[in-house]
N, C-alpha and C. Protein backbone atom coordinates (compact mmCIF):
# COMPACT_ATOMS: atom_id res chain seq x y z
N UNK A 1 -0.56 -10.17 8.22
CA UNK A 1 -1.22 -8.99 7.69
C UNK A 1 -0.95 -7.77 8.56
N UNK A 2 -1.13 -7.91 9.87
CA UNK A 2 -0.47 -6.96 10.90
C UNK A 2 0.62 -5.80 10.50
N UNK A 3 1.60 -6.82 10.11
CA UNK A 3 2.67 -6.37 10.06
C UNK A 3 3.29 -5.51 8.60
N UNK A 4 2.32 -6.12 7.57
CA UNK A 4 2.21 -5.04 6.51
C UNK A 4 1.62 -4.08 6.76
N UNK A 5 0.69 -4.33 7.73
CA UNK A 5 -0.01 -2.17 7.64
C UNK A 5 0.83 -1.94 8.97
N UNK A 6 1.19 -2.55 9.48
CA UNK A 6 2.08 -1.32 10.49
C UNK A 6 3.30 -0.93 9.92
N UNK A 7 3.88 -1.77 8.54
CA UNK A 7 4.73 -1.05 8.25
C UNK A 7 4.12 0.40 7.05
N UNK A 8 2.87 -0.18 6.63
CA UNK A 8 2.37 0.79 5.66
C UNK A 8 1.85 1.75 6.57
N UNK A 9 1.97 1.86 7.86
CA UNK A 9 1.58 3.06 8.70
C UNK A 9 3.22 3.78 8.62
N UNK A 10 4.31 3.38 9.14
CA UNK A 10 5.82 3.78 9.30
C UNK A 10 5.64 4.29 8.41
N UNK A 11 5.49 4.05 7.02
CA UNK A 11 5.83 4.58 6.19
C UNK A 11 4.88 6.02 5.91
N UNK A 12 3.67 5.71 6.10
CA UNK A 12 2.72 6.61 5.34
C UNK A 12 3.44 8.04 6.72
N UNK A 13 3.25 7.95 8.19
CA UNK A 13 3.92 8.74 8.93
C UNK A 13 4.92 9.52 8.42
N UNK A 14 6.52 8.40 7.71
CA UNK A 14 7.27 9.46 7.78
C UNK A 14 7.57 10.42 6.47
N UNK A 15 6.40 9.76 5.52
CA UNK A 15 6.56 10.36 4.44
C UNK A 15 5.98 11.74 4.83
N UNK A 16 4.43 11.73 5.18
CA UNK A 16 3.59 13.39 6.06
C UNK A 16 4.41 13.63 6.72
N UNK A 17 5.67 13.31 7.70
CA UNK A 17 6.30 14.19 8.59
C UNK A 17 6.92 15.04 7.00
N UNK A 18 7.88 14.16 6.52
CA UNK A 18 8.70 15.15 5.51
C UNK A 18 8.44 15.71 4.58
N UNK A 19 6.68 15.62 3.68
CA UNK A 19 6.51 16.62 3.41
C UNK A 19 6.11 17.74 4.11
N UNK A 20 5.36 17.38 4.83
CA UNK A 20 5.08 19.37 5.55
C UNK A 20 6.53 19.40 6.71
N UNK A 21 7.54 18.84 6.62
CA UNK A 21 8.27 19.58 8.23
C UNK A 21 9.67 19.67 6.47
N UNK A 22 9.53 19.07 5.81
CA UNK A 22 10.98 19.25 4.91
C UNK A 22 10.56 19.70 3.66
N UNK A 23 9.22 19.31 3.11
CA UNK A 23 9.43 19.53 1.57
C UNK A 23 8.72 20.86 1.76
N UNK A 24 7.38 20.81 2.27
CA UNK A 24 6.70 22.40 1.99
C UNK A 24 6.68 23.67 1.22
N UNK A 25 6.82 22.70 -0.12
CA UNK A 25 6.51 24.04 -1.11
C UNK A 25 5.70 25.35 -0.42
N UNK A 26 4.54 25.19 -0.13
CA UNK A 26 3.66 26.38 0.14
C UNK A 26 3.74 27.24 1.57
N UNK A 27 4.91 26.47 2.26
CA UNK A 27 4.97 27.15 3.46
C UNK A 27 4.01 27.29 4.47
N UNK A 28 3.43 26.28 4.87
CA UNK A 28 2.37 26.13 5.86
C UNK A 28 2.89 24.70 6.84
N UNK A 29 3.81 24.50 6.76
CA UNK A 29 4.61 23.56 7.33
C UNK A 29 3.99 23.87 9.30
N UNK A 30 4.25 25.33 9.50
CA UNK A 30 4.07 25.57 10.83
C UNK A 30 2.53 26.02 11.18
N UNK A 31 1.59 25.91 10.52
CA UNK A 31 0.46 26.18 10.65
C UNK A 31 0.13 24.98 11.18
N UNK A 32 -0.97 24.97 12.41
CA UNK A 32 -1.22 23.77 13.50
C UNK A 32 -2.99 23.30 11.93
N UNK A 33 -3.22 24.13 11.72
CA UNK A 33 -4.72 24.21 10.90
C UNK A 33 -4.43 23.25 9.51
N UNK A 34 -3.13 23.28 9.18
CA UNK A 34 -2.68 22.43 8.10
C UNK A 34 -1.62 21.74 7.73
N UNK A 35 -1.81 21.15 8.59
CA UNK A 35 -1.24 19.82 8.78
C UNK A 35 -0.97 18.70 7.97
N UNK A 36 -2.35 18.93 7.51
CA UNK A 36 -2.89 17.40 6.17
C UNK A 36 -2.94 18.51 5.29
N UNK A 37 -1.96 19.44 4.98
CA UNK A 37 -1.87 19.58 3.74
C UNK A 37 -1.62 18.90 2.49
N UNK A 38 -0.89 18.11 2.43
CA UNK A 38 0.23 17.31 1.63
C UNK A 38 -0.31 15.77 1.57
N UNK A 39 -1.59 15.54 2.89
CA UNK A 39 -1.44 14.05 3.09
C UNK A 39 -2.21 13.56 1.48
N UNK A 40 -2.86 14.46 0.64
CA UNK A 40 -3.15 13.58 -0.68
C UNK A 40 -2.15 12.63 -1.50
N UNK A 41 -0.99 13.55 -1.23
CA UNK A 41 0.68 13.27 -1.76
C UNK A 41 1.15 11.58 -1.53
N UNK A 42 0.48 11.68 -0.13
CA UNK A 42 1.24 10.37 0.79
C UNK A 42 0.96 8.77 -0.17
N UNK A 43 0.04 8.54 -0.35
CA UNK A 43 0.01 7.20 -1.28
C UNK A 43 0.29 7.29 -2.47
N UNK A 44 0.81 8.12 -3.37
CA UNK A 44 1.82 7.95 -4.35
C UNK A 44 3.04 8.01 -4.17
N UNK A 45 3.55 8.93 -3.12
CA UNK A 45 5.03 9.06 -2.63
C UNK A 45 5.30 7.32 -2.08
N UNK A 46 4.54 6.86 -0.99
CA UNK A 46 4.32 5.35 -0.82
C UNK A 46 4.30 4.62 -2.07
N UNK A 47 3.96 4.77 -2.64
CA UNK A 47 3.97 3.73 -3.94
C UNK A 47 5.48 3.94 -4.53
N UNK A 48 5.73 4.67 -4.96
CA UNK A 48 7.28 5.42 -5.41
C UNK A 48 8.21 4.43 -5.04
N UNK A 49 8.01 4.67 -3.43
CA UNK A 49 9.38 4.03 -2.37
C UNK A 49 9.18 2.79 -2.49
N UNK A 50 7.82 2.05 -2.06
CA UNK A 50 7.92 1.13 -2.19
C UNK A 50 8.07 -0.05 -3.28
N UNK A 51 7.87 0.83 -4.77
CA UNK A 51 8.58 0.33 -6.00
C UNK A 51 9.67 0.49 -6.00
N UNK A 52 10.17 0.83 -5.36
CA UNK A 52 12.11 1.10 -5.34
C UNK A 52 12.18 2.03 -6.70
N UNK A 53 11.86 3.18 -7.02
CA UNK A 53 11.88 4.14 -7.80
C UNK A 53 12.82 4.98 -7.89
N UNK A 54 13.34 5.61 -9.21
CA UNK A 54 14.51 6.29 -8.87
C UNK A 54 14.29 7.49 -8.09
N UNK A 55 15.72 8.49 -8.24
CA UNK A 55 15.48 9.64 -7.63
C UNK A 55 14.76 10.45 -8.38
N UNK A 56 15.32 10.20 -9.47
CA UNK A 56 15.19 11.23 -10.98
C UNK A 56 13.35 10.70 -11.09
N UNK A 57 12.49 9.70 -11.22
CA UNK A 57 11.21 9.58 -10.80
C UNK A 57 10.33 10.02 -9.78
N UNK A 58 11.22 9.99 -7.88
CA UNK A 58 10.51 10.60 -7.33
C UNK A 58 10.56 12.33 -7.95
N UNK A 59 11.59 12.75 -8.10
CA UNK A 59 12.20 14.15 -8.68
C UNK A 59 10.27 14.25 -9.53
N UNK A 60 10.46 13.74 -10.58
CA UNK A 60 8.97 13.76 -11.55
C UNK A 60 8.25 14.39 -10.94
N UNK A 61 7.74 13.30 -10.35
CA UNK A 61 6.32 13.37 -9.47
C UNK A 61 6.35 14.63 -8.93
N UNK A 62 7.14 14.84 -7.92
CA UNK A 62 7.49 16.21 -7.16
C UNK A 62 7.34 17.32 -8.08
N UNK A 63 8.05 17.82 -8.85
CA UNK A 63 8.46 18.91 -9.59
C UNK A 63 6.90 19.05 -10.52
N UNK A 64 6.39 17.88 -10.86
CA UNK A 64 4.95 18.09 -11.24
C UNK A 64 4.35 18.42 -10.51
N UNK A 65 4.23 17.98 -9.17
CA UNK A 65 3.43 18.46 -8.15
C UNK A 65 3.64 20.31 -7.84
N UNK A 66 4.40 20.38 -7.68
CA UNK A 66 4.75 21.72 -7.30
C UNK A 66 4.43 22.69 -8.42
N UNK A 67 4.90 22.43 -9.82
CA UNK A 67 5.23 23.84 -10.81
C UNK A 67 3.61 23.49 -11.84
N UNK A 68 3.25 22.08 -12.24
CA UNK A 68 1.95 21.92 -12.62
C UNK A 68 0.53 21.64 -11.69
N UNK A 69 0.86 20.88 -10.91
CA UNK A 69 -0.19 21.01 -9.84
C UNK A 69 -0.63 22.56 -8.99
N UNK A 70 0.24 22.32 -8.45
CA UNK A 70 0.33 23.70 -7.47
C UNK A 70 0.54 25.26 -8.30
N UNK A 71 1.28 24.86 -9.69
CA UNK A 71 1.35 26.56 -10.07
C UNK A 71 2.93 27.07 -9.22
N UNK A 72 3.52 26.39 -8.88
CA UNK A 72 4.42 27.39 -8.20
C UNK A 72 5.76 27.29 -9.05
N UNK A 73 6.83 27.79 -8.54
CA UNK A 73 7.99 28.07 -9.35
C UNK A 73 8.68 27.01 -9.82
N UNK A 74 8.68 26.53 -8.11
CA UNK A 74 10.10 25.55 -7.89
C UNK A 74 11.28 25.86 -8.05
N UNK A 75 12.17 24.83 -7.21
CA UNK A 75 13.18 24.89 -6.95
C UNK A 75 14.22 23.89 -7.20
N UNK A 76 14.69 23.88 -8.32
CA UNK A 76 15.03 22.29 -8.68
C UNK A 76 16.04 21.87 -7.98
N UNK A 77 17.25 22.44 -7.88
CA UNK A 77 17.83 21.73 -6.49
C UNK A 77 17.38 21.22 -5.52
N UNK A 78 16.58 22.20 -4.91
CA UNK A 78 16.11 21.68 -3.56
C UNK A 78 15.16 20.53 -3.81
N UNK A 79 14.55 20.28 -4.82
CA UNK A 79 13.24 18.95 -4.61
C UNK A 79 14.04 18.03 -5.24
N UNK A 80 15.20 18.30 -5.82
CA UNK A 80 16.00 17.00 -6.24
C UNK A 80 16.71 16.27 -4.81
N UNK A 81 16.99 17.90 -4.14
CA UNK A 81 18.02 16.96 -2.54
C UNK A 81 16.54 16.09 -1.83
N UNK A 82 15.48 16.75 -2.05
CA UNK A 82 14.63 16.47 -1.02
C UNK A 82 13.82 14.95 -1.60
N UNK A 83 14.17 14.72 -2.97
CA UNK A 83 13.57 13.23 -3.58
C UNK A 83 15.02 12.42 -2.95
N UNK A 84 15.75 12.96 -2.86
CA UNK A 84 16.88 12.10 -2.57
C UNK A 84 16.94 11.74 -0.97
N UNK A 85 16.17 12.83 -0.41
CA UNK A 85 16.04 12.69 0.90
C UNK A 85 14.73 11.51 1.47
N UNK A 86 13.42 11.78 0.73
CA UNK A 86 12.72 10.46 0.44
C UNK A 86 13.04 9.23 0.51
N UNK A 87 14.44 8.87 -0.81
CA UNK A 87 14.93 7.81 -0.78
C UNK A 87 15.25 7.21 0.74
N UNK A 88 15.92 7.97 1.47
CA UNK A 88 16.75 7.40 2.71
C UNK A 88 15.64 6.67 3.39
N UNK A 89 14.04 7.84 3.74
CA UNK A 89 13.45 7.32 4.25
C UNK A 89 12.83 5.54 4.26
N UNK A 90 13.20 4.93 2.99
CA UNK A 90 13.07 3.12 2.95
C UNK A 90 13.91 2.44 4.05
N UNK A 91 15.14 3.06 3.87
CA UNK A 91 16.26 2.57 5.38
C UNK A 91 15.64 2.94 6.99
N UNK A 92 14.96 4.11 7.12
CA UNK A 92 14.78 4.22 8.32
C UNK A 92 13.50 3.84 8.54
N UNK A 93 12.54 3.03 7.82
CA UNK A 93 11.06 2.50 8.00
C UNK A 93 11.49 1.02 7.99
N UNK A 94 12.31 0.87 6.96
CA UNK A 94 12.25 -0.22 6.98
C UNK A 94 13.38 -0.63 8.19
N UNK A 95 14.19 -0.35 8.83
CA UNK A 95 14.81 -0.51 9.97
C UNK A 95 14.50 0.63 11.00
N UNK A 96 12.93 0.30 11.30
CA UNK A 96 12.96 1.18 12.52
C UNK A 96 13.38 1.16 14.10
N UNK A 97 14.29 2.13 14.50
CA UNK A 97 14.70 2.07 15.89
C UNK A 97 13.64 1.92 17.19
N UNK A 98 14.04 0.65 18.11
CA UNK A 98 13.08 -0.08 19.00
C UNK A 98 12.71 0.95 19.95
């Protein structure tokens, strides 16, 4: 059991690093006060990866999040590189360096 929540910690970590340090629609990435902006995000983005979900699905989620949730424009390139960038994160949780 250990060893599933420490990996469901790896994971939940590097997903909050990359939304507020990579995805940051709203630009508060560098604000020390909001931090846990995004962390509502984190257990569906977790669920995503860990269903082995496409890009074009995380893409969904995201692009809902941003232009219906949030109201904002978006940027469809960029949250397509950045669902694609998500993806990688399964390789580097799931082979994390000692």
């Amino acid at each position: 059991m250990t060893d599933f929540r420490d990996r469901a910690r790896r994971y939940h970590g590097a997903i909050h690093d990359a939304l507020i340090k990579e995805w940051d629609p709203i630009g508060v990435g560098d604000e020390p006060e909001a931090q846990d902006e995004y962390d509502d995000y984190v257990p569906a983005v977790h669920k995503l990866l860990i269903t082995r979900a496409s890009a074009d699905e995380i893409f969904d989620y995201l692009w809902w999040l941003e232009t219906e949730h949030m109201g904002l424009r978006g940027d469809r390139r960029r949250t397509k590189a950045f669902a694609a960038r998500l993806l990688r994160l399964i390789g580097e949780v799931e082979t994390p360096t000692p």
